[in-house]
C-alpha atoms as a PDB file:
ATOM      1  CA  UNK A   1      76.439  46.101 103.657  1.00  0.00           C
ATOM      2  CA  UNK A   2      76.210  48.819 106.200  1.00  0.00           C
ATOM      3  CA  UNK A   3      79.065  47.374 108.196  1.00  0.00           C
ATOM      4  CA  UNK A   4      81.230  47.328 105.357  1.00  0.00           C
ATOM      5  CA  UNK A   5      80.757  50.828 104.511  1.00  0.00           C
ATOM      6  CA  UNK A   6      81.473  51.569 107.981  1.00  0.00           C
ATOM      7  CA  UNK A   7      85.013  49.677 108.016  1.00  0.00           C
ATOM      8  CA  UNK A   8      86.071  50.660 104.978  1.00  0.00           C
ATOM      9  CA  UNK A   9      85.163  54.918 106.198  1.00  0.00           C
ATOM     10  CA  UNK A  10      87.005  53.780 109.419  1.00  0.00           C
ATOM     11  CA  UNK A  11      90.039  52.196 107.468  1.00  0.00           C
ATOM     12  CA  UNK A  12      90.708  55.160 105.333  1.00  0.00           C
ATOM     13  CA  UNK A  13      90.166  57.334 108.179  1.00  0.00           C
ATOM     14  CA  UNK A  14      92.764  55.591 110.028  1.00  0.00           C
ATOM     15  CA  UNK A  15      95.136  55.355 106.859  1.00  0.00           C
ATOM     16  CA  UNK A  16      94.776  59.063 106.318  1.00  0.00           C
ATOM     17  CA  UNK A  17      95.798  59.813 109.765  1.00  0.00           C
ATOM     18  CA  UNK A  18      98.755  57.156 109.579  1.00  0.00           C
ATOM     19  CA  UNK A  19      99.351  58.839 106.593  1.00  0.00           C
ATOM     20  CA  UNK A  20      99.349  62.339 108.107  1.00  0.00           C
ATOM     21  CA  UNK A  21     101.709  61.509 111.090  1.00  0.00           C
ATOM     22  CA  UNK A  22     104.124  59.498 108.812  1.00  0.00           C
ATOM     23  CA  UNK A  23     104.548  62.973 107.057  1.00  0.00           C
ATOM     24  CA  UNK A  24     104.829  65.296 110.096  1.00  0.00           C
ATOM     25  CA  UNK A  25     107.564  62.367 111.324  1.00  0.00           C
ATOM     26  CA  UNK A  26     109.351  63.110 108.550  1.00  0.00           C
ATOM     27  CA  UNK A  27     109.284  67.366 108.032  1.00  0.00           C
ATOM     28  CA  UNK A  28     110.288  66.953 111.772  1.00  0.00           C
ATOM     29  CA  UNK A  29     113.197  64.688 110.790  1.00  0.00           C
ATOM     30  CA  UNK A  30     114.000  67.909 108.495  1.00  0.00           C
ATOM     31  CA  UNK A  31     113.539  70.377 110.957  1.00  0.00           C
ATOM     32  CA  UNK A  32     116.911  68.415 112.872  1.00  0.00           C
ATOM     33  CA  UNK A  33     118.543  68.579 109.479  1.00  0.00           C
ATOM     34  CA  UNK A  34     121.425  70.683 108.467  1.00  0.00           C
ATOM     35  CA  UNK A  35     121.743  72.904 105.753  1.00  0.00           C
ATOM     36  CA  UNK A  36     124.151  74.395 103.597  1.00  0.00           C
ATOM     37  CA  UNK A  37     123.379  77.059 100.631  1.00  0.00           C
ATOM     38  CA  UNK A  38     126.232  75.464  98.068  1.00  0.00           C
ATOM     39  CA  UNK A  39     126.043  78.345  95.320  1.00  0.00           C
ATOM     40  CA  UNK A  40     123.830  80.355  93.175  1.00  0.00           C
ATOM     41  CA  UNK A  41     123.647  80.299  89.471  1.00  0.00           C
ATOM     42  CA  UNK A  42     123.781  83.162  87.408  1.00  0.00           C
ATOM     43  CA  UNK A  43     121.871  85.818  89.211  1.00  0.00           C
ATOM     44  CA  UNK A  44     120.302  88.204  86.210  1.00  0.00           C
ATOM     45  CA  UNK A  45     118.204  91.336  87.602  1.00  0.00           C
ATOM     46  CA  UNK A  46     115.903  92.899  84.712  1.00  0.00           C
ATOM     47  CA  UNK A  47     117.888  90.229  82.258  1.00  0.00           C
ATOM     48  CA  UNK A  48     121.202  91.951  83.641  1.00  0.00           C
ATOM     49  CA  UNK A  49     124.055  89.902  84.975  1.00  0.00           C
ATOM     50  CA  UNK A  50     124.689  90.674  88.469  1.00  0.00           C
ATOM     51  CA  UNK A  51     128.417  90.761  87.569  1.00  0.00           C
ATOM     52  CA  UNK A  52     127.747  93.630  84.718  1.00  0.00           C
ATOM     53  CA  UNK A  53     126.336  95.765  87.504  1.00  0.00           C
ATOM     54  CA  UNK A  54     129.408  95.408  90.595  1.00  0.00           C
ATOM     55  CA  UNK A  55     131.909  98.695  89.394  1.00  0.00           C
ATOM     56  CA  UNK A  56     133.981 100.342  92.123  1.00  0.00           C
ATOM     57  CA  UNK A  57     133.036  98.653  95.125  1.00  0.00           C
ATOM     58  CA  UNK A  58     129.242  99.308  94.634  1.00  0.00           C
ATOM     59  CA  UNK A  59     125.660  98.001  92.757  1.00  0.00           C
ATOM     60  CA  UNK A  60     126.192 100.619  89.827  1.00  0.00           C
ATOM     61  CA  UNK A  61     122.418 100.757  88.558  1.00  0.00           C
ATOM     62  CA  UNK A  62     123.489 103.284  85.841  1.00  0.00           C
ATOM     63  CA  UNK A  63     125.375 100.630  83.860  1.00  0.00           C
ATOM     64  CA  UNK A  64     122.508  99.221  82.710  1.00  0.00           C
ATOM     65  CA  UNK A  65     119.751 101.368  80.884  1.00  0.00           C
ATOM     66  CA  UNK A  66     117.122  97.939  80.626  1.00  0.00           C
ATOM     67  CA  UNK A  67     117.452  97.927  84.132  1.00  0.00           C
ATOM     68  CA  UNK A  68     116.042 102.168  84.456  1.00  0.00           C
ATOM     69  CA  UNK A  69     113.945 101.435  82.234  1.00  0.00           C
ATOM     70  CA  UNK A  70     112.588  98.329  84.729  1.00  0.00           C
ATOM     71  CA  UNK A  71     112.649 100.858  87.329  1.00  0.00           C
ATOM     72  CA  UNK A  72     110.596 103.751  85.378  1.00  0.00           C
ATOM     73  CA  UNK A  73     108.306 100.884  84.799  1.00  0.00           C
ATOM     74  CA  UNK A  74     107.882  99.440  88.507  1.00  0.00           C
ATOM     75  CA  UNK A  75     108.568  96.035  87.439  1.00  0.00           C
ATOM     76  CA  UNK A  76     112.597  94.535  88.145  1.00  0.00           C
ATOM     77  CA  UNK A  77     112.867  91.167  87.734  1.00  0.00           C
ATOM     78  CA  UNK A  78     115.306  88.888  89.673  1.00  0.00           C
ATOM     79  CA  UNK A  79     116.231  85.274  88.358  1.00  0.00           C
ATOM     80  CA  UNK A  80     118.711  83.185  89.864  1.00  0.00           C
ATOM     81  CA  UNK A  81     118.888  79.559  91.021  1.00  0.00           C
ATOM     82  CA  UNK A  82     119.914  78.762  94.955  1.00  0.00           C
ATOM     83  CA  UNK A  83     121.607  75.926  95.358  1.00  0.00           C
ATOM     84  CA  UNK A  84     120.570  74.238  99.118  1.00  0.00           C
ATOM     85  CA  UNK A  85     122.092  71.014 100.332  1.00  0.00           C
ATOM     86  CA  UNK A  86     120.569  69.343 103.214  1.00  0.00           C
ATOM     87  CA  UNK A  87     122.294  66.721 105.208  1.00  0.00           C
ATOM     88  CA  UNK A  88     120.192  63.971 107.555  1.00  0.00           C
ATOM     89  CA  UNK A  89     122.029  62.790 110.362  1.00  0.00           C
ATOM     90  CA  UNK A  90     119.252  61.591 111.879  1.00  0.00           C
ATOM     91  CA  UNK A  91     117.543  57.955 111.451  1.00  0.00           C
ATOM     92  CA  UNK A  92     114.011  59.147 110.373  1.00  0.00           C
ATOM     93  CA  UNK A  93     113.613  59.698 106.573  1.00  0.00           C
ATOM     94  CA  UNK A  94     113.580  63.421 105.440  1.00  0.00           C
ATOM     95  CA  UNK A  95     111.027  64.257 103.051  1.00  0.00           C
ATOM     96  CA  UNK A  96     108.644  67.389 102.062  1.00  0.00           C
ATOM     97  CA  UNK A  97     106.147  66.931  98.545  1.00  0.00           C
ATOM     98  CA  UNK A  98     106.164  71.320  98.110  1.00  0.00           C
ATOM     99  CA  UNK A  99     107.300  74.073 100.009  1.00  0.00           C
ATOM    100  CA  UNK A 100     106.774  77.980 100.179  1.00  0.00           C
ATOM    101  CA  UNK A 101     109.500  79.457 100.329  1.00  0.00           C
ATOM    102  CA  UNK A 102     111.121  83.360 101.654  1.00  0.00           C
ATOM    103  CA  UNK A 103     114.351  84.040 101.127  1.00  0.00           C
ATOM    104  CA  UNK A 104     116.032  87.226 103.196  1.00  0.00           C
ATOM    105  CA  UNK A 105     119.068  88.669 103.222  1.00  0.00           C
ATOM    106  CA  UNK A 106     120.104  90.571 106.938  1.00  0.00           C
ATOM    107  CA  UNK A 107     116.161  90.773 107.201  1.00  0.00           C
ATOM    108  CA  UNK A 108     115.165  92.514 104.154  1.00  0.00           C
ATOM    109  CA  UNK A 109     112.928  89.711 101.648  1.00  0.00           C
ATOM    110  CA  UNK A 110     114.543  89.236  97.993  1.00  0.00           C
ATOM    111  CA  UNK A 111     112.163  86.401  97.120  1.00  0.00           C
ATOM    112  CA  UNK A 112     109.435  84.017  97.822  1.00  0.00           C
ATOM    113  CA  UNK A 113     107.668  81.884  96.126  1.00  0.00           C
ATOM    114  CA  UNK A 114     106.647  77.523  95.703  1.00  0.00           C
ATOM    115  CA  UNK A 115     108.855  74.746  94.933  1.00  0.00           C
ATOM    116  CA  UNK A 116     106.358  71.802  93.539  1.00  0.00           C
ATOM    117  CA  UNK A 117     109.196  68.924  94.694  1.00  0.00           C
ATOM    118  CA  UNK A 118     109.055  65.943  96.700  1.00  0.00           C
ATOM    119  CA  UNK A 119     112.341  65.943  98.370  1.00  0.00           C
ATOM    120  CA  UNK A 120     113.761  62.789 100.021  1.00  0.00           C
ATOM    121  CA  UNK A 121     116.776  62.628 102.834  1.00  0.00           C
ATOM    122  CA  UNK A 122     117.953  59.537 103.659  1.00  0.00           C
ATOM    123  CA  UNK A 123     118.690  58.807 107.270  1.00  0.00           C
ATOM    124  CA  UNK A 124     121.994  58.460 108.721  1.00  0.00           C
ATOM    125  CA  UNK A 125     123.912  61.112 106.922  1.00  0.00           C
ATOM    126  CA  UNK A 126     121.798  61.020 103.835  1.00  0.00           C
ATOM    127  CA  UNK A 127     122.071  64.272 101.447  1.00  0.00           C
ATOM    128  CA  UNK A 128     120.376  65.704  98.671  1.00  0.00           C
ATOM    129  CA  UNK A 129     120.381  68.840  96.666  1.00  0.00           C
ATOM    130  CA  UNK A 130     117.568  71.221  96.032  1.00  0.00           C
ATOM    131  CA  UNK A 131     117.486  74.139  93.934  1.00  0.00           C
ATOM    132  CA  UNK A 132     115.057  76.846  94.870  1.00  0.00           C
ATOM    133  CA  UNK A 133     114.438  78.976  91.814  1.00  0.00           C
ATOM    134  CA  UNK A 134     113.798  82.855  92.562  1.00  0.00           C
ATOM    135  CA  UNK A 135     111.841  84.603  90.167  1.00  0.00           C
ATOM    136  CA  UNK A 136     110.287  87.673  92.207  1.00  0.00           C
ATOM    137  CA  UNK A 137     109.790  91.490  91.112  1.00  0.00           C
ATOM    138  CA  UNK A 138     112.136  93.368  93.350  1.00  0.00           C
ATOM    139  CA  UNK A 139     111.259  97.038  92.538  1.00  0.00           C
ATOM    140  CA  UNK A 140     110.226  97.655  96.415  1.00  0.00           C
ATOM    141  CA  UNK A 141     113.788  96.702  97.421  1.00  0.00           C
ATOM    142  CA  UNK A 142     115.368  99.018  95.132  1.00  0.00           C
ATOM    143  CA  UNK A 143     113.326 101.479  95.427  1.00  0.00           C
ATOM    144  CA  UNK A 144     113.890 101.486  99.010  1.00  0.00           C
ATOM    145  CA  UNK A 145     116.917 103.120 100.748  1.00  0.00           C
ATOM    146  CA  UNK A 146     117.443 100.730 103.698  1.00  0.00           C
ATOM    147  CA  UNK A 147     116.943  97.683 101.329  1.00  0.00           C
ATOM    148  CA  UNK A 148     118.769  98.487  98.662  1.00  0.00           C
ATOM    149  CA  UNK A 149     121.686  99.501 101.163  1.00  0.00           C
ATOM    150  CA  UNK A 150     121.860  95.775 102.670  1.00  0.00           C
ATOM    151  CA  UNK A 151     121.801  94.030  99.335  1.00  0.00           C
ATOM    152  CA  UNK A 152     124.341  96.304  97.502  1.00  0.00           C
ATOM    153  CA  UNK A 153     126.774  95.590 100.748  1.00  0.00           C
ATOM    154  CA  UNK A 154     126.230  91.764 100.073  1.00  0.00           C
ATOM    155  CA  UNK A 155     126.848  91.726  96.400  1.00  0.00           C
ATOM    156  CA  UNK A 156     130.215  94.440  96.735  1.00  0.00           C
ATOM    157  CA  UNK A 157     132.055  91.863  97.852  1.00  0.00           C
ATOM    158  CA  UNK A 158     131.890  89.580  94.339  1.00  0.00           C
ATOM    159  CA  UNK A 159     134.768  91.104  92.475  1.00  0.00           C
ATOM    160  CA  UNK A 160     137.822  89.533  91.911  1.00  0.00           C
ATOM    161  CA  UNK A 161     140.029  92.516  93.901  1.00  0.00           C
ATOM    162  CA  UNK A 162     137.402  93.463  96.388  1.00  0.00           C
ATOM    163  CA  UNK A 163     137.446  92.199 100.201  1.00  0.00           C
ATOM    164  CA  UNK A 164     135.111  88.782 100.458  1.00  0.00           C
ATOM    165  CA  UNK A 165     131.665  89.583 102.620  1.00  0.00           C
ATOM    166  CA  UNK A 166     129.863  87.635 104.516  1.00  0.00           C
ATOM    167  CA  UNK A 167     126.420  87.987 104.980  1.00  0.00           C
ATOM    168  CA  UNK A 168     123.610  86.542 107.166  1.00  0.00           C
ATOM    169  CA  UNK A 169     120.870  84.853 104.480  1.00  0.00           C
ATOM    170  CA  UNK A 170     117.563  83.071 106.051  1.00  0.00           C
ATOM    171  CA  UNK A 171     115.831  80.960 103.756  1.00  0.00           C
ATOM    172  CA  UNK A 172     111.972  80.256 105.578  1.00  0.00           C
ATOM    173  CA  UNK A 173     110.079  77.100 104.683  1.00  0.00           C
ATOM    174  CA  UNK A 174     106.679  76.316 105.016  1.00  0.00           C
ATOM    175  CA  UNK A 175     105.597  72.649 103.836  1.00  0.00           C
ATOM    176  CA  UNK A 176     102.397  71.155 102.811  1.00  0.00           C
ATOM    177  CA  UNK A 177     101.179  68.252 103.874  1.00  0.00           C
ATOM    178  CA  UNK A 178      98.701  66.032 101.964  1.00  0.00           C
ATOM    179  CA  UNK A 179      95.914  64.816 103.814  1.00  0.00           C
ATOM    180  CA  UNK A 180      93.719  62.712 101.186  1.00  0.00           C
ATOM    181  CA  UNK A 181      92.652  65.292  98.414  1.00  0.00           C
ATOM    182  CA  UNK A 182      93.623  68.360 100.411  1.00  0.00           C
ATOM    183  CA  UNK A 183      96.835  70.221 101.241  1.00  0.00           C
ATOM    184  CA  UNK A 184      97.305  71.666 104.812  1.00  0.00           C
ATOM    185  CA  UNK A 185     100.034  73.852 105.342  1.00  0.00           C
ATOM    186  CA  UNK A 186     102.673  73.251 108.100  1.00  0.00           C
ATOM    187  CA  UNK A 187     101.811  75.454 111.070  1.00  0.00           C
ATOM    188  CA  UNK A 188     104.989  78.047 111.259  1.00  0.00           C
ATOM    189  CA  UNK A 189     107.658  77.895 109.095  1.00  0.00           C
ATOM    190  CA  UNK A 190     111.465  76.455 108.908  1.00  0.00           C
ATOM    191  CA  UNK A 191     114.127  78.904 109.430  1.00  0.00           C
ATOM    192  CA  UNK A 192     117.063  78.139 108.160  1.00  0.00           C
ATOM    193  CA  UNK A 193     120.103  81.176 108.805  1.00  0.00           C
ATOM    194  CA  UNK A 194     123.221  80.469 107.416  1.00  0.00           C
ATOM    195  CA  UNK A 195     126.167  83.230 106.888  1.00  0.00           C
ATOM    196  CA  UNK A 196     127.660  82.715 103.856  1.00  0.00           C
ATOM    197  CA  UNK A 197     130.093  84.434 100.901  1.00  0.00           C
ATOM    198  CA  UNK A 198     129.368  86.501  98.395  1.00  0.00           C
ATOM    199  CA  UNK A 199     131.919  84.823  96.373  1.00  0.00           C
ATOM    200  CA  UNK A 200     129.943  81.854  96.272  1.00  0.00           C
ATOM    201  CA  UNK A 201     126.965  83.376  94.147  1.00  0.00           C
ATOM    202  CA  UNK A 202     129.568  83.838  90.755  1.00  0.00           C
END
């Protein structure tokens, strides 16, 4: 009896760690992907469409009295969907089961927060979609002048007359691997930098 306790301990020891390495394999094989931030649905801040807000070539606050009153209160809301494709070209599977997540744009944070997802890249030029959703109180961003500097140039550029801009946006990822009945996070995170348009967030 003791000896089958034993091997069974030592098999799901073993199948643990296969386990384990099969999913380090595989957020590996997603470091070596590449990435592409497709769009952004509507972007609302305090329940305010981004696009009410863009007047004269700058992020006109007054223009929207729920969003003082946000600001009087300390608490600003952002909401908006990012739209991230990710493209395998290599032949190991792709895959993450959750993710924390920062997102940064020219190296001040918007957002962070979980995404409770497996994902799944096929080899060999597999793709697949993910949307990250943001839901983060950005009151220290507006409140500061640096911050609030680098994400009115970004958005500026949205309007149908105004020049396009192009800004540098890093989205960090941090998975979690499951090891039996606990979660370990992945040491470090994944950086992904990507300049992209304005335009493409309306």
């Amino acid at each position: 009896m003791k000896k089958v306790i034993l091997i069974s301990v030592i098999s799901l020891t073993l199948f643990g760690c296969s386990g384990l390495n099969k999913q380090i394999n595989q957020i590996k094989a997603l470091e070596d992907c590449k990435y592409e931030i497709s769009s952004a649905d509507s972007i609302f801040i305090a329940n305010v469409n981004i696009k009410d807000l863009i007047a004269k070539e700058k992020l006109d606050l007054s223009n929207a009295p729920r969003l003082a009153l946000a600001l009087l209160r300390k608490n600003v809301p952002l909401k908006a969907r990012l739209n991230l494709i990710i493209s395998n070209p290599s032949r190991q599977m792709a895959a993450i089961n959750q993710f924390e997540y920062k997102v940064l744009i020219k190296g001040q944070e918007l957002a962070g927060g979980l995404v409770n997802q497996k994902v799944l890249v096929e080899p060999n030029g597999g793709t697949a979609k993910v949307p990250i959703q943001i839901n983060s109180n950005i009151y220290h961003l507006l409140s500061d002048n640096k911050a609030m500097d680098a994400i009115s140039d970004f958005f500026i550029g949205t309007g149908e007359e105004t020049v396009e801009r192009k800004e540098m946006v890093t989205i960090k990822i941090k998975p979690t691997l499951d090891f039996g009945n606990k979660q370990i996070k992945y040491p470090g995170y994944i950086t992904i930098e990507k300049e992209i348009s304005s335009k493409i967030l309306f």
